[in-house]
Every structure is written in C-alpha cells, then in structure tokens.
PDB file of N, CA and C in Angstrom:
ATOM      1  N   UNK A   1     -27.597  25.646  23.682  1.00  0.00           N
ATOM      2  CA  UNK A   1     -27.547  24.310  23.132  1.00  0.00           C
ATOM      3  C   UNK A   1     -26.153  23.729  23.340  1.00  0.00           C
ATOM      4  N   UNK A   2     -25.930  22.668  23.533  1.00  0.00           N
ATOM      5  CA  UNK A   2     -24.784  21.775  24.485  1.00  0.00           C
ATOM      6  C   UNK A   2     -24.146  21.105  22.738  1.00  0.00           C
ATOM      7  N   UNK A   3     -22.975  21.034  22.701  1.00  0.00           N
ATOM      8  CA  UNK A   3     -22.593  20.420  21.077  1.00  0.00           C
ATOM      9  C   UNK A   3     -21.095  19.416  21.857  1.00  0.00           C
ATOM     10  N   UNK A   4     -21.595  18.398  21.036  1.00  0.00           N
ATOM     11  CA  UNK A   4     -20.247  17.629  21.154  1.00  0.00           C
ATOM     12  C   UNK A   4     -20.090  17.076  20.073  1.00  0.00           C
ATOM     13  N   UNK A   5     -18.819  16.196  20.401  1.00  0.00           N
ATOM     14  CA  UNK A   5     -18.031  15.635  19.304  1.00  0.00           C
ATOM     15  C   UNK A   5     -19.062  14.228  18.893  1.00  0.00           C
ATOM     16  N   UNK A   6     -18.912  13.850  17.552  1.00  0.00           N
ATOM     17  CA  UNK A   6     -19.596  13.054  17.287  1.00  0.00           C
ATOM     18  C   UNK A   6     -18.710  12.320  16.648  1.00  0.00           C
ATOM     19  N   UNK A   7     -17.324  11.540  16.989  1.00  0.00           N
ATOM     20  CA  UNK A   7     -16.914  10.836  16.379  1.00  0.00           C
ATOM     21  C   UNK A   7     -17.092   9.287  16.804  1.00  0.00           C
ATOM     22  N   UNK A   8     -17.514   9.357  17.852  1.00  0.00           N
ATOM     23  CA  UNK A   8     -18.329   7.932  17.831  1.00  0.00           C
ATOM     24  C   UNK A   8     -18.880   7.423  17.486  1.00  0.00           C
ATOM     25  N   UNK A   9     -20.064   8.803  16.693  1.00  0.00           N
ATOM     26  CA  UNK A   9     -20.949   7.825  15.966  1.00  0.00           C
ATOM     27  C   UNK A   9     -21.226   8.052  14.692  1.00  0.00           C
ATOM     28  N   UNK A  10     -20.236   8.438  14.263  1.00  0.00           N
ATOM     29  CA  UNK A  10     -20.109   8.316  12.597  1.00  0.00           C
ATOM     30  C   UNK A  10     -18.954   7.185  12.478  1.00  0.00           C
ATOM     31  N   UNK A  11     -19.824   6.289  11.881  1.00  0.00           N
ATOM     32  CA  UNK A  11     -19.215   4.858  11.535  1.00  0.00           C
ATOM     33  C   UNK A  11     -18.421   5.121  10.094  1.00  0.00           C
ATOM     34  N   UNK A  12     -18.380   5.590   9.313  1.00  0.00           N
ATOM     35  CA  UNK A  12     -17.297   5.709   8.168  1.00  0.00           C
ATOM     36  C   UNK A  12     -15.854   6.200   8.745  1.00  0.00           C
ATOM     37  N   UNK A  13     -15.798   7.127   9.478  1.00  0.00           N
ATOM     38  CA  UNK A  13     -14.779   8.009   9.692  1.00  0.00           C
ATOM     39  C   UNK A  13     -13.907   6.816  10.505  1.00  0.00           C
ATOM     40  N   UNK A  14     -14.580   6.195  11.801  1.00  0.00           N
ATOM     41  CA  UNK A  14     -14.135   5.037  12.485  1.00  0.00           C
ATOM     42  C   UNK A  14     -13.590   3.781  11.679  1.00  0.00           C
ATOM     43  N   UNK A  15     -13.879   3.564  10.417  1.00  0.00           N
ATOM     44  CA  UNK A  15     -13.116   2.525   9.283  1.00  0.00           C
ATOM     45  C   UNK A  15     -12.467   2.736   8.938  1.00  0.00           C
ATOM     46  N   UNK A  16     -12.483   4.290   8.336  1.00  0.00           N
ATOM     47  CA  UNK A  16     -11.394   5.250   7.534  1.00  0.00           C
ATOM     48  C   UNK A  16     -10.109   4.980   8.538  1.00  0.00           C
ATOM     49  N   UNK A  17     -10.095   5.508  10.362  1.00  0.00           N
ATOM     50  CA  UNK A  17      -9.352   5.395  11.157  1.00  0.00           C
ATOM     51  C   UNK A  17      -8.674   4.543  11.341  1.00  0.00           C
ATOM     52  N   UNK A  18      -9.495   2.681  11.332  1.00  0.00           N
ATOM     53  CA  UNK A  18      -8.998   1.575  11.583  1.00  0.00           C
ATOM     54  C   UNK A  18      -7.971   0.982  10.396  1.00  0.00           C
ATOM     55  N   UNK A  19      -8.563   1.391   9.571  1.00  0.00           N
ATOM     56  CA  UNK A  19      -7.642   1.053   7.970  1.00  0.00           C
ATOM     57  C   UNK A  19      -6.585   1.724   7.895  1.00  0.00           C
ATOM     58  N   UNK A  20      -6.486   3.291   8.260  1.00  0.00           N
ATOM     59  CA  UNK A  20      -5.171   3.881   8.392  1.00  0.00           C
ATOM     60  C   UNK A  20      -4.372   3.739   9.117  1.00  0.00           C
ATOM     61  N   UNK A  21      -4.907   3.132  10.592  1.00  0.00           N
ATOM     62  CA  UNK A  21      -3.817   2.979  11.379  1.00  0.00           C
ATOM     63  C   UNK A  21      -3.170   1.669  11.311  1.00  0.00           C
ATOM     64  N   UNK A  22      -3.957   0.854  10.459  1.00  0.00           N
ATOM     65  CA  UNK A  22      -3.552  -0.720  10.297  1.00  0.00           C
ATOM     66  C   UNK A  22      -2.202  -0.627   9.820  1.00  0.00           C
ATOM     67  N   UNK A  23      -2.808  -0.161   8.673  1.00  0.00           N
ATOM     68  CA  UNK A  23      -1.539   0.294   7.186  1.00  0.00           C
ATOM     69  C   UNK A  23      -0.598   0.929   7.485  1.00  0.00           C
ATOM     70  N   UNK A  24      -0.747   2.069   8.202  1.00  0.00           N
ATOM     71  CA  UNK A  24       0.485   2.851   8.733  1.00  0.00           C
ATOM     72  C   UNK A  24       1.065   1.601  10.031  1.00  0.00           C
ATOM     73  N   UNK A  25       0.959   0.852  10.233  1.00  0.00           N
ATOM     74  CA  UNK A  25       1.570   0.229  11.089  1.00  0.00           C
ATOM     75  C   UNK A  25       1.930  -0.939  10.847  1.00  0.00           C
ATOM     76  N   UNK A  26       1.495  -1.468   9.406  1.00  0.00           N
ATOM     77  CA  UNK A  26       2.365  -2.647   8.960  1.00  0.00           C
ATOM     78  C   UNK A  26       3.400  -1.592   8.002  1.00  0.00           C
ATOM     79  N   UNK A  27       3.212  -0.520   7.795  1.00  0.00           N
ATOM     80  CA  UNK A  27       4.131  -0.111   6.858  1.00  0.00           C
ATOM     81  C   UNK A  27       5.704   0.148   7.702  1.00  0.00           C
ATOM     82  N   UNK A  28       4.971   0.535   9.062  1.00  0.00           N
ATOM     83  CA  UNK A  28       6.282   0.474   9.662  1.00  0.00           C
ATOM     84  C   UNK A  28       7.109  -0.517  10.525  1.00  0.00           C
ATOM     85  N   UNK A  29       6.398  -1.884  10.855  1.00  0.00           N
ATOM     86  CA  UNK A  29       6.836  -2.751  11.170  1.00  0.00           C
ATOM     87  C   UNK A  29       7.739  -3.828   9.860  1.00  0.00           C
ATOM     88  N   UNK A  30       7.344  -3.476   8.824  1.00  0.00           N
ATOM     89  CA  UNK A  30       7.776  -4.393   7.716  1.00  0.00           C
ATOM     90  C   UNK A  30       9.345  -4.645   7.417  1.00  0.00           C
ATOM     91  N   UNK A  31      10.187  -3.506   7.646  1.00  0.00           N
ATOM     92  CA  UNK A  31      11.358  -2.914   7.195  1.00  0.00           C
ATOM     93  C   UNK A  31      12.510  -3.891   8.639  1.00  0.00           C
ATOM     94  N   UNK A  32      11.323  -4.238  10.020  1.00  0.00           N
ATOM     95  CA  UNK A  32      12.266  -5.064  10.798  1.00  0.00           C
ATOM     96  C   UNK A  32      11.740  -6.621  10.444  1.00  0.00           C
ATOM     97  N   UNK A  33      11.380  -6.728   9.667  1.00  0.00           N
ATOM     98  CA  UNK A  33      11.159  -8.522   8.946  1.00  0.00           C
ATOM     99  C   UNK A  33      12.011  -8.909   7.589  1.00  0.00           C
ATOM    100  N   UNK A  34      11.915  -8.004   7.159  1.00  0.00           N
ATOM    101  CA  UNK A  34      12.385  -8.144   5.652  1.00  0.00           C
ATOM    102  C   UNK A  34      14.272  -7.648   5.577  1.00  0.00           C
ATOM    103  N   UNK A  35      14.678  -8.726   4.968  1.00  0.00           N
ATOM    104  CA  UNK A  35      15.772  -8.294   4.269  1.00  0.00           C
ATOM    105  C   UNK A  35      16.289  -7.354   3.084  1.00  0.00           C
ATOM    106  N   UNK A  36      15.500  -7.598   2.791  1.00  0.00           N
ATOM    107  CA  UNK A  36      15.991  -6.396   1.557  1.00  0.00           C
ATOM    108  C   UNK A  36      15.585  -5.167   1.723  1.00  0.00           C
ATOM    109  N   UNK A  37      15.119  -4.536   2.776  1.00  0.00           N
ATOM    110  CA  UNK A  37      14.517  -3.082   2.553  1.00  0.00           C
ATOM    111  C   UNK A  37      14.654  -2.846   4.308  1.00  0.00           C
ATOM    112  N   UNK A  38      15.432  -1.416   4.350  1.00  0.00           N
ATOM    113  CA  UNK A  38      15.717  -1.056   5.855  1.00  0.00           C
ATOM    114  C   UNK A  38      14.920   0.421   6.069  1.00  0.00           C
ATOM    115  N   UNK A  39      15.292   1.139   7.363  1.00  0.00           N
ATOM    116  CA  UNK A  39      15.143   2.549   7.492  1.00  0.00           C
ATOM    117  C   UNK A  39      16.211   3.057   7.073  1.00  0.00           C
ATOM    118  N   UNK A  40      15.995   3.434   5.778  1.00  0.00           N
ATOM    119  CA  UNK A  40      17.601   4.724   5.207  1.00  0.00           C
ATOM    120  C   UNK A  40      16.241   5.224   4.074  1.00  0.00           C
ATOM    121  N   UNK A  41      17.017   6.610   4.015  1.00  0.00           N
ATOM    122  CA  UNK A  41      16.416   7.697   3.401  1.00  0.00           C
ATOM    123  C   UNK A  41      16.938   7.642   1.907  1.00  0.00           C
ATOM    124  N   UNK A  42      15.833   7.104   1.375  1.00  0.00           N
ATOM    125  CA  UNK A  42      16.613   6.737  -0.472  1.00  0.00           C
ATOM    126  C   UNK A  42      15.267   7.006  -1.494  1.00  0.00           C
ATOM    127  N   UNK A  43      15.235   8.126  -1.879  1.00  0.00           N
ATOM    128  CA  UNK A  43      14.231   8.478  -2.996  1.00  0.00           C
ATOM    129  C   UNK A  43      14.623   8.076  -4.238  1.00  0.00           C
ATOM    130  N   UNK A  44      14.762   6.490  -4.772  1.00  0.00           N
ATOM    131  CA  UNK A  44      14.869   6.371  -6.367  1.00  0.00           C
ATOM    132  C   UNK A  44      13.678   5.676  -6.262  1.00  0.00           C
ATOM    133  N   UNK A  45      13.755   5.331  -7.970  1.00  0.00           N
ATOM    134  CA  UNK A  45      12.528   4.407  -8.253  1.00  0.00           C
ATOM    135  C   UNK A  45      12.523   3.289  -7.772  1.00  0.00           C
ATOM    136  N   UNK A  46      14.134   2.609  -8.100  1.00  0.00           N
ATOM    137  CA  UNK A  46      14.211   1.152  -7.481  1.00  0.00           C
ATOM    138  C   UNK A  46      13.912   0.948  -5.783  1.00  0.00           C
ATOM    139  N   UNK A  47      14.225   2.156  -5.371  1.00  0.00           N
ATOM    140  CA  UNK A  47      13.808   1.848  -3.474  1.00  0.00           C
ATOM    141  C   UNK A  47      12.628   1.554  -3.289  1.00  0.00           C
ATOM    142  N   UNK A  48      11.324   2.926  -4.248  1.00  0.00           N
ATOM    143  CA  UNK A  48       9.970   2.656  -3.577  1.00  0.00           C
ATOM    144  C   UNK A  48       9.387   1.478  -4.184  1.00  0.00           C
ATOM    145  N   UNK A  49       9.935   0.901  -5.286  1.00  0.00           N
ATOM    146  CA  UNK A  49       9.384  -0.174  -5.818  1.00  0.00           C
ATOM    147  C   UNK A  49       9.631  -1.573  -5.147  1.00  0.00           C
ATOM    148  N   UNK A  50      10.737  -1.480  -4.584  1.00  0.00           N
ATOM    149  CA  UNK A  50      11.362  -2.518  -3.186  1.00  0.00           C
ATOM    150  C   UNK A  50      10.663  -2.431  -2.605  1.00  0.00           C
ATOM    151  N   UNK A  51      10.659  -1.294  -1.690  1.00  0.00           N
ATOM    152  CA  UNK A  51       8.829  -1.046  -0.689  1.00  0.00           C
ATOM    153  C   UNK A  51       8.166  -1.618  -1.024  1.00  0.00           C
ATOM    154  N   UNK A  52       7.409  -1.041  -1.847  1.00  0.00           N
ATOM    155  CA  UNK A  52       5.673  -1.760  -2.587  1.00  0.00           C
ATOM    156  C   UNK A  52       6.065  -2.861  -2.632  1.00  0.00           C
ATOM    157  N   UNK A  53       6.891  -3.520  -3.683  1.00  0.00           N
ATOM    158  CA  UNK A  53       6.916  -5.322  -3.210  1.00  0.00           C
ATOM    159  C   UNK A  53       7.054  -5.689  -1.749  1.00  0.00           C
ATOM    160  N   UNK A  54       7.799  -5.446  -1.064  1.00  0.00           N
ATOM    161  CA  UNK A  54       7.947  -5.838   0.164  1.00  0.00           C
ATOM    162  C   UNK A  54       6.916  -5.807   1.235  1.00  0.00           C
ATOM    163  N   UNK A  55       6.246  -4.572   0.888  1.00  0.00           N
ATOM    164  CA  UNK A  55       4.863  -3.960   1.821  1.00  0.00           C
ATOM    165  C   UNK A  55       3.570  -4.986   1.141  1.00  0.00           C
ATOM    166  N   UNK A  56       3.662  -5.633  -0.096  1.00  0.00           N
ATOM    167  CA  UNK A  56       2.753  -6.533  -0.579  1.00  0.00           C
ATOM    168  C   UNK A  56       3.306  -7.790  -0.331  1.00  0.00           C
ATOM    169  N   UNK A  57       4.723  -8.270  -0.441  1.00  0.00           N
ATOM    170  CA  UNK A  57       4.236  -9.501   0.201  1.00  0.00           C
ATOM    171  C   UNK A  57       4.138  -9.932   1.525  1.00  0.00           C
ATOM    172  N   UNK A  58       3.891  -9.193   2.644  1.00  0.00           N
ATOM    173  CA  UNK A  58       3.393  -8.932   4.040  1.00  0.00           C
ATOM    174  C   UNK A  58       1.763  -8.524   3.915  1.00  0.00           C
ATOM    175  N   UNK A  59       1.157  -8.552   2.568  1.00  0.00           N
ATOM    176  CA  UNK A  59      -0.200  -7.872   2.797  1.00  0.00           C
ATOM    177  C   UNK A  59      -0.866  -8.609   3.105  1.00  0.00           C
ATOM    178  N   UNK A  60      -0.548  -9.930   3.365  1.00  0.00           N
ATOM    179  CA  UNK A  60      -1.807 -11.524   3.500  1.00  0.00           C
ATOM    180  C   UNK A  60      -1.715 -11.594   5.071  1.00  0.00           C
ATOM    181  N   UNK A  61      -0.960 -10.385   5.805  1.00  0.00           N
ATOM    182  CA  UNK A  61      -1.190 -10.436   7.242  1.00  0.00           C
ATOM    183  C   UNK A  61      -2.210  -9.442   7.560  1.00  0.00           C
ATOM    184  N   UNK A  62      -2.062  -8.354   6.706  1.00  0.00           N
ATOM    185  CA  UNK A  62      -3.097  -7.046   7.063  1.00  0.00           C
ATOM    186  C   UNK A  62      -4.417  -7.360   7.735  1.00  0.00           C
ATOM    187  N   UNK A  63      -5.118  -8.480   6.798  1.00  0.00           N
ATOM    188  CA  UNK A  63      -6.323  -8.571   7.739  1.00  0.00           C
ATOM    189  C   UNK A  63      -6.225  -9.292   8.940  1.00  0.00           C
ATOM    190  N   UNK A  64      -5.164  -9.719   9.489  1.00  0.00           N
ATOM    191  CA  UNK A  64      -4.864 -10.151  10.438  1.00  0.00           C
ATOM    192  C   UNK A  64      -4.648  -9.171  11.724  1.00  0.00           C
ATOM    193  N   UNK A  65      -4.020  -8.092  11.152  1.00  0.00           N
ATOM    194  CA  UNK A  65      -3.518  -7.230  11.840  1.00  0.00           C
ATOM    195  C   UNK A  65      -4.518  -6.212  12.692  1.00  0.00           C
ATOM    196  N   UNK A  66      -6.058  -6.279  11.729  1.00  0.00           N
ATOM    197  CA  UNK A  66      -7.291  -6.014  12.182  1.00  0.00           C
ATOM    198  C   UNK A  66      -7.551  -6.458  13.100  1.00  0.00           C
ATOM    199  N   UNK A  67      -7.137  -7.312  13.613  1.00  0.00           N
ATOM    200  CA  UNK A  67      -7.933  -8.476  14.835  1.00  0.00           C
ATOM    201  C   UNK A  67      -7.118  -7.842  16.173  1.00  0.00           C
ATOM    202  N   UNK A  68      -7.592  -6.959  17.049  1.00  0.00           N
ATOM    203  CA  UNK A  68      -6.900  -6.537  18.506  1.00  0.00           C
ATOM    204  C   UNK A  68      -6.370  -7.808  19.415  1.00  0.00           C
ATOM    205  N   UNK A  69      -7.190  -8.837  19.168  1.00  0.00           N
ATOM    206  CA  UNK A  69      -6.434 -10.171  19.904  1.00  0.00           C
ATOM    207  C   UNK A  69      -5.438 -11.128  19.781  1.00  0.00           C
ATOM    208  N   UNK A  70      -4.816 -10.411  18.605  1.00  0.00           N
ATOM    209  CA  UNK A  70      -4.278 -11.463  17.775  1.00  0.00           C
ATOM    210  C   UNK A  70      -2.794 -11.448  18.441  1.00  0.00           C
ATOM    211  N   UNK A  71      -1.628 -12.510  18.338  1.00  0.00           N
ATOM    212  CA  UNK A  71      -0.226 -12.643  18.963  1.00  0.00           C
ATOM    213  C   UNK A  71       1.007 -12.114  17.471  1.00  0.00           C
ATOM    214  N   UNK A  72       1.134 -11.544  17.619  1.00  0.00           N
ATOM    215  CA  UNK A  72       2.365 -11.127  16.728  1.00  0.00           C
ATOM    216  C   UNK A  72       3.374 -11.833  16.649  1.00  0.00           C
ATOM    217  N   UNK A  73       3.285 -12.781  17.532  1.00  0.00           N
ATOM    218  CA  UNK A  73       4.721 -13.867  16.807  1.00  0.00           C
ATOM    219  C   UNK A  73       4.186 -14.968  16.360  1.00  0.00           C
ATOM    220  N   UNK A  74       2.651 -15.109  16.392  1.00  0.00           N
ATOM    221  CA  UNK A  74       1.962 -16.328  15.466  1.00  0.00           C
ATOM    222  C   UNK A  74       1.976 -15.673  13.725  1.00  0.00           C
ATOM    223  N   UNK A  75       2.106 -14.596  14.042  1.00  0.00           N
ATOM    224  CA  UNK A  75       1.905 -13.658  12.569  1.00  0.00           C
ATOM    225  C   UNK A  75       4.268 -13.676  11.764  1.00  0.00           C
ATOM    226  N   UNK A  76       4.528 -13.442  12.477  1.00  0.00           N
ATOM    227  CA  UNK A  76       6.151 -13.079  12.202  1.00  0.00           C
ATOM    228  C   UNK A  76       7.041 -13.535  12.827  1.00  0.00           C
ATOM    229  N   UNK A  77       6.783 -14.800  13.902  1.00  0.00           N
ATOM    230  CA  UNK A  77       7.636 -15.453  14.449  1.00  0.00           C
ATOM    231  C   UNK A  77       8.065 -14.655  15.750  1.00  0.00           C
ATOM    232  N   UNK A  78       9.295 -15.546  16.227  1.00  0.00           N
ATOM    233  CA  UNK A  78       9.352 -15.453  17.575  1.00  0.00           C
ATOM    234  C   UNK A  78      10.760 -14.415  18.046  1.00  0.00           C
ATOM    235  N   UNK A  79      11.465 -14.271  17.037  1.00  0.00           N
ATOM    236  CA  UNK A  79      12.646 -13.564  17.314  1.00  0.00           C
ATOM    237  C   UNK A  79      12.413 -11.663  16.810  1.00  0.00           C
ATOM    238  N   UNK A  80      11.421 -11.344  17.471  1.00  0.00           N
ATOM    239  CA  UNK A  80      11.341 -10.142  17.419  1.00  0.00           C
ATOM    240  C   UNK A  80      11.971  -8.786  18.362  1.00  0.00           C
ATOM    241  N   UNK A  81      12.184  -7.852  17.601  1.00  0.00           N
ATOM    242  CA  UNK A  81      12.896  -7.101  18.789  1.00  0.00           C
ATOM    243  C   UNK A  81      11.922  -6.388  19.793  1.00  0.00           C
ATOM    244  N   UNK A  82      12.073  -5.590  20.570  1.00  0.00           N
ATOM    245  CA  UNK A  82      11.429  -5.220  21.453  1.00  0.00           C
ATOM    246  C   UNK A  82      10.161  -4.278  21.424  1.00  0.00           C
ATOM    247  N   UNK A  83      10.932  -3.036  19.959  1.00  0.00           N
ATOM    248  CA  UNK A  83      10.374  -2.090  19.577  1.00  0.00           C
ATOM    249  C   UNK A  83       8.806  -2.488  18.408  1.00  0.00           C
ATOM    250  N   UNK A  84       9.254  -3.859  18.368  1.00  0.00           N
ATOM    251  CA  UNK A  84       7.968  -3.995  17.552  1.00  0.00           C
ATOM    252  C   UNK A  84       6.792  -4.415  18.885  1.00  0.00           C
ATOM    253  N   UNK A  85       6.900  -4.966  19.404  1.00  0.00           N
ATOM    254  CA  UNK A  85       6.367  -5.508  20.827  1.00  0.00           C
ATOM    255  C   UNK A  85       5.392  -3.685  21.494  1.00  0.00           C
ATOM    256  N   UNK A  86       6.317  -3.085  21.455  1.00  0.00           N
ATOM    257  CA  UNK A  86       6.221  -2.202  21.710  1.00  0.00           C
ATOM    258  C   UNK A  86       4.941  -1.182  21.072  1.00  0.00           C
ATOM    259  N   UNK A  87       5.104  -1.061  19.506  1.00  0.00           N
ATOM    260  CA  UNK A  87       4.756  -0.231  18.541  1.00  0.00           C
ATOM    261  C   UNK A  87       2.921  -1.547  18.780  1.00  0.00           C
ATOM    262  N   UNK A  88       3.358  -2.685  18.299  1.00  0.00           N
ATOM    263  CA  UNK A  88       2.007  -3.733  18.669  1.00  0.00           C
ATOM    264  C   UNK A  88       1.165  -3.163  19.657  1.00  0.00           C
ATOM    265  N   UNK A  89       1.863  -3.214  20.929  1.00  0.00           N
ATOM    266  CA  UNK A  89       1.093  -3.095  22.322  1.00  0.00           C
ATOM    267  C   UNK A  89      -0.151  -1.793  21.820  1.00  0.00           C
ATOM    268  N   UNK A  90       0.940  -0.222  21.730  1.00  0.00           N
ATOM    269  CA  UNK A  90      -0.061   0.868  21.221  1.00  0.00           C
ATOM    270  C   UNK A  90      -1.353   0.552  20.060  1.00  0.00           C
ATOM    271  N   UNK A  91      -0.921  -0.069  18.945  1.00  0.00           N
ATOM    272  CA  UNK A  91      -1.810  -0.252  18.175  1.00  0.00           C
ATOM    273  C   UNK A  91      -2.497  -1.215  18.195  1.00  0.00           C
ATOM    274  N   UNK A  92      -2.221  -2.017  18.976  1.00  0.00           N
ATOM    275  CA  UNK A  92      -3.932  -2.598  19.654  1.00  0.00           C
ATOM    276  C   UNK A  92      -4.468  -2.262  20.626  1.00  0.00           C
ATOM    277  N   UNK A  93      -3.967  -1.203  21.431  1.00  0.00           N
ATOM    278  CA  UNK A  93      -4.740  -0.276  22.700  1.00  0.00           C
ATOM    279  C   UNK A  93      -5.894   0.560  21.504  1.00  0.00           C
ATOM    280  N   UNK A  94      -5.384   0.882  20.763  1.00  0.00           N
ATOM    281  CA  UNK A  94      -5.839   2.199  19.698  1.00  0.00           C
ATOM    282  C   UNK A  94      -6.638   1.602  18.554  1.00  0.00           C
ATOM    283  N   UNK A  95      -7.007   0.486  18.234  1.00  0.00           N
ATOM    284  CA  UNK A  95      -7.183  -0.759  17.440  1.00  0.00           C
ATOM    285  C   UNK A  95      -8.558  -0.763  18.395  1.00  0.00           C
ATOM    286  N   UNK A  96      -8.544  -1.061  19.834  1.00  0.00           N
ATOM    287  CA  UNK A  96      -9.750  -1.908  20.656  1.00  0.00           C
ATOM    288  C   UNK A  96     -10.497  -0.034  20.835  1.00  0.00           C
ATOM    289  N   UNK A  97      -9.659   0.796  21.098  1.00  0.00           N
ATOM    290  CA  UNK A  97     -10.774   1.882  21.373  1.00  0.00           C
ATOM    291  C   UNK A  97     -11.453   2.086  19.721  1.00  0.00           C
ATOM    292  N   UNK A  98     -10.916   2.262  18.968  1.00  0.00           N
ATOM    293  CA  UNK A  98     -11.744   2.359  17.706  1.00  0.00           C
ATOM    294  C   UNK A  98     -12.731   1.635  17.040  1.00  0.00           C
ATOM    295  N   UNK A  99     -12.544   0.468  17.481  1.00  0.00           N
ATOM    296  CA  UNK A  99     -13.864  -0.710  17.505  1.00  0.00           C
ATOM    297  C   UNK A  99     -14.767  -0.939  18.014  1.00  0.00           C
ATOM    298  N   UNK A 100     -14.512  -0.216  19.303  1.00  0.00           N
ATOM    299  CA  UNK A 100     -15.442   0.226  20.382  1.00  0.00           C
ATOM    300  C   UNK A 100     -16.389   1.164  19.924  1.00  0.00           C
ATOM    301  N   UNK A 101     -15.564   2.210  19.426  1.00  0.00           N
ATOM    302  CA  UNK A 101     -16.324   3.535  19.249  1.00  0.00           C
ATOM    303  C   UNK A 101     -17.212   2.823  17.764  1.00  0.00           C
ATOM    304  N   UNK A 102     -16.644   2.318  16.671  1.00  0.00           N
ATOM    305  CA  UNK A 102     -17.278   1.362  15.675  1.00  0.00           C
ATOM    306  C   UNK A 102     -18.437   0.935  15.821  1.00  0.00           C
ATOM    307  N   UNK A 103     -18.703   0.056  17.313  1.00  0.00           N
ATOM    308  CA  UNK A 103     -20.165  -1.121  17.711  1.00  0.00           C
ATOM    309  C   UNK A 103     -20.565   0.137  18.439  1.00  0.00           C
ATOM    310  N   UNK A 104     -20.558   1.551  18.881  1.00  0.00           N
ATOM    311  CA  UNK A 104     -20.924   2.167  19.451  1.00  0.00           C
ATOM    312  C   UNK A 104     -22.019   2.773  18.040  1.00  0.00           C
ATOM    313  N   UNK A 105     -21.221   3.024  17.600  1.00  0.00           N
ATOM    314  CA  UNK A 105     -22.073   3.826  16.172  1.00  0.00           C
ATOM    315  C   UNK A 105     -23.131   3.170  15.800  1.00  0.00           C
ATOM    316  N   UNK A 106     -22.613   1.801  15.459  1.00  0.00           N
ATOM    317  CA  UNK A 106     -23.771   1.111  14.963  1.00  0.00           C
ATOM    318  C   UNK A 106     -24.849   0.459  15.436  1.00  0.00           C
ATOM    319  N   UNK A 107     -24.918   0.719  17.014  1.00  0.00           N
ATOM    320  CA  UNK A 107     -25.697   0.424  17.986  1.00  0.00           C
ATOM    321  C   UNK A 107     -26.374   1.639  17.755  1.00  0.00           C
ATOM    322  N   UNK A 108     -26.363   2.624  17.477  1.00  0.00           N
ATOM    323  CA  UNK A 108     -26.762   4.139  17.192  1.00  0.00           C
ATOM    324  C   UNK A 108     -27.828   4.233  16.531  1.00  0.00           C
ATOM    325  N   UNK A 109     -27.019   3.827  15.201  1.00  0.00           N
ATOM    326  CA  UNK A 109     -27.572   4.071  14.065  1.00  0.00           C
ATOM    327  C   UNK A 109     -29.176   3.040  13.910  1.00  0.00           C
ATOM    328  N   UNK A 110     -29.167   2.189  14.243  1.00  0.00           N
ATOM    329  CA  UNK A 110     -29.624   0.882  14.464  1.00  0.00           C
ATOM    330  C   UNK A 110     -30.891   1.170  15.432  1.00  0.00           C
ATOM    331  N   UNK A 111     -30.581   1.655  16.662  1.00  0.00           N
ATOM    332  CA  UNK A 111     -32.093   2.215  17.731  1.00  0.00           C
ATOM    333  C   UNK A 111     -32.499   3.432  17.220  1.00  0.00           C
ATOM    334  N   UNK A 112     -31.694   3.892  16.141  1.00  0.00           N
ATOM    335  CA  UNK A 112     -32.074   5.015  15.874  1.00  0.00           C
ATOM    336  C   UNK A 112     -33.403   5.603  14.745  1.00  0.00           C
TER     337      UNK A 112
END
C-alpha cells in the first residue's frame, strides 16, 4: 500500500499554517515601522507590553496581510528598507502555495 502526505488536504492544518505565518510575519516586520519598540533583547514587563501595544496597533493590517496580492507600501508607505521587501517577497511565495494547497482541500472535500 503506497502512503503519502496528506497535507493538502486537510484544510484546518492549512489555516492553522496561514494564520501563523501571517502573525509571525507582522510580528517581525513591526519593530521596522514603529518608533518606540526596536530589535534589542529586553525581558521586563514594560518591553512586552510596548510589543503588544505596538503589535495591536498594526493589527487593522493583518487581514490585509492575508491577501498574496497585496503592495506593502499601500499598507506602510513608501520609505521602506530593503529587508522588509525582502522578508514580503518570501511570505507571499509561502502565503500563495498555502492557499493553493487550501482550494485544493476543499475541492476534495467537496467531490468527495
């Protein structure tokens, strides 16, 4: 009997994926928009609570950030550095295969 991977067509796991990689990727683009909160290594209360505000008031882009077609300087303007351009490009390569595999599932599930 022949066994493969079935992550194509389990449609939860593929949301679970798209939501984590969203989040993990506004979490790390945020710190080059915002003034008050950088990359330095600072475990108090007042830092992660800077975070969380900061990571929330950027959250009215998140569902934006869902969209693989979307322009990142219609979202954060035009003076961006390179590395975000960069970090974008991957996570909407990785954004369009997971959506794929997404309408794959549910084309599945659906003739199924």
């Amino acid at each position: 009997m022949r066994e493969t991977h079935l992550i194509g067509f389990k449609y939860r796991s593929n949301i679970f994926r798209i939501d984590g990689k969203t989040t993990t990727f506004d979490e790390v683009i945020v710190p080059f928009f915002s003034n008050k909160i950088g990359y330095v290594f600072n475990i108090s209360y007042n830092s992660i609570c800077l975070t969380g505000y900061e990571i929330g008031n950027h959250l009215s882009k998140f569902a934006q950030l869902l969209n693989p077609a979307r322009n990142i300087q219609e979202l954060y303007g035009a003076n961006l550095p390179s590395t975000v351009y960069f970090l974008d490009y991957i996570h909407r390569a990785l954004m369009g295969i997971l959506l794929y595999q997404l309408i794959k599932a549910f084309r599945k599930i659906s003739f199924s």
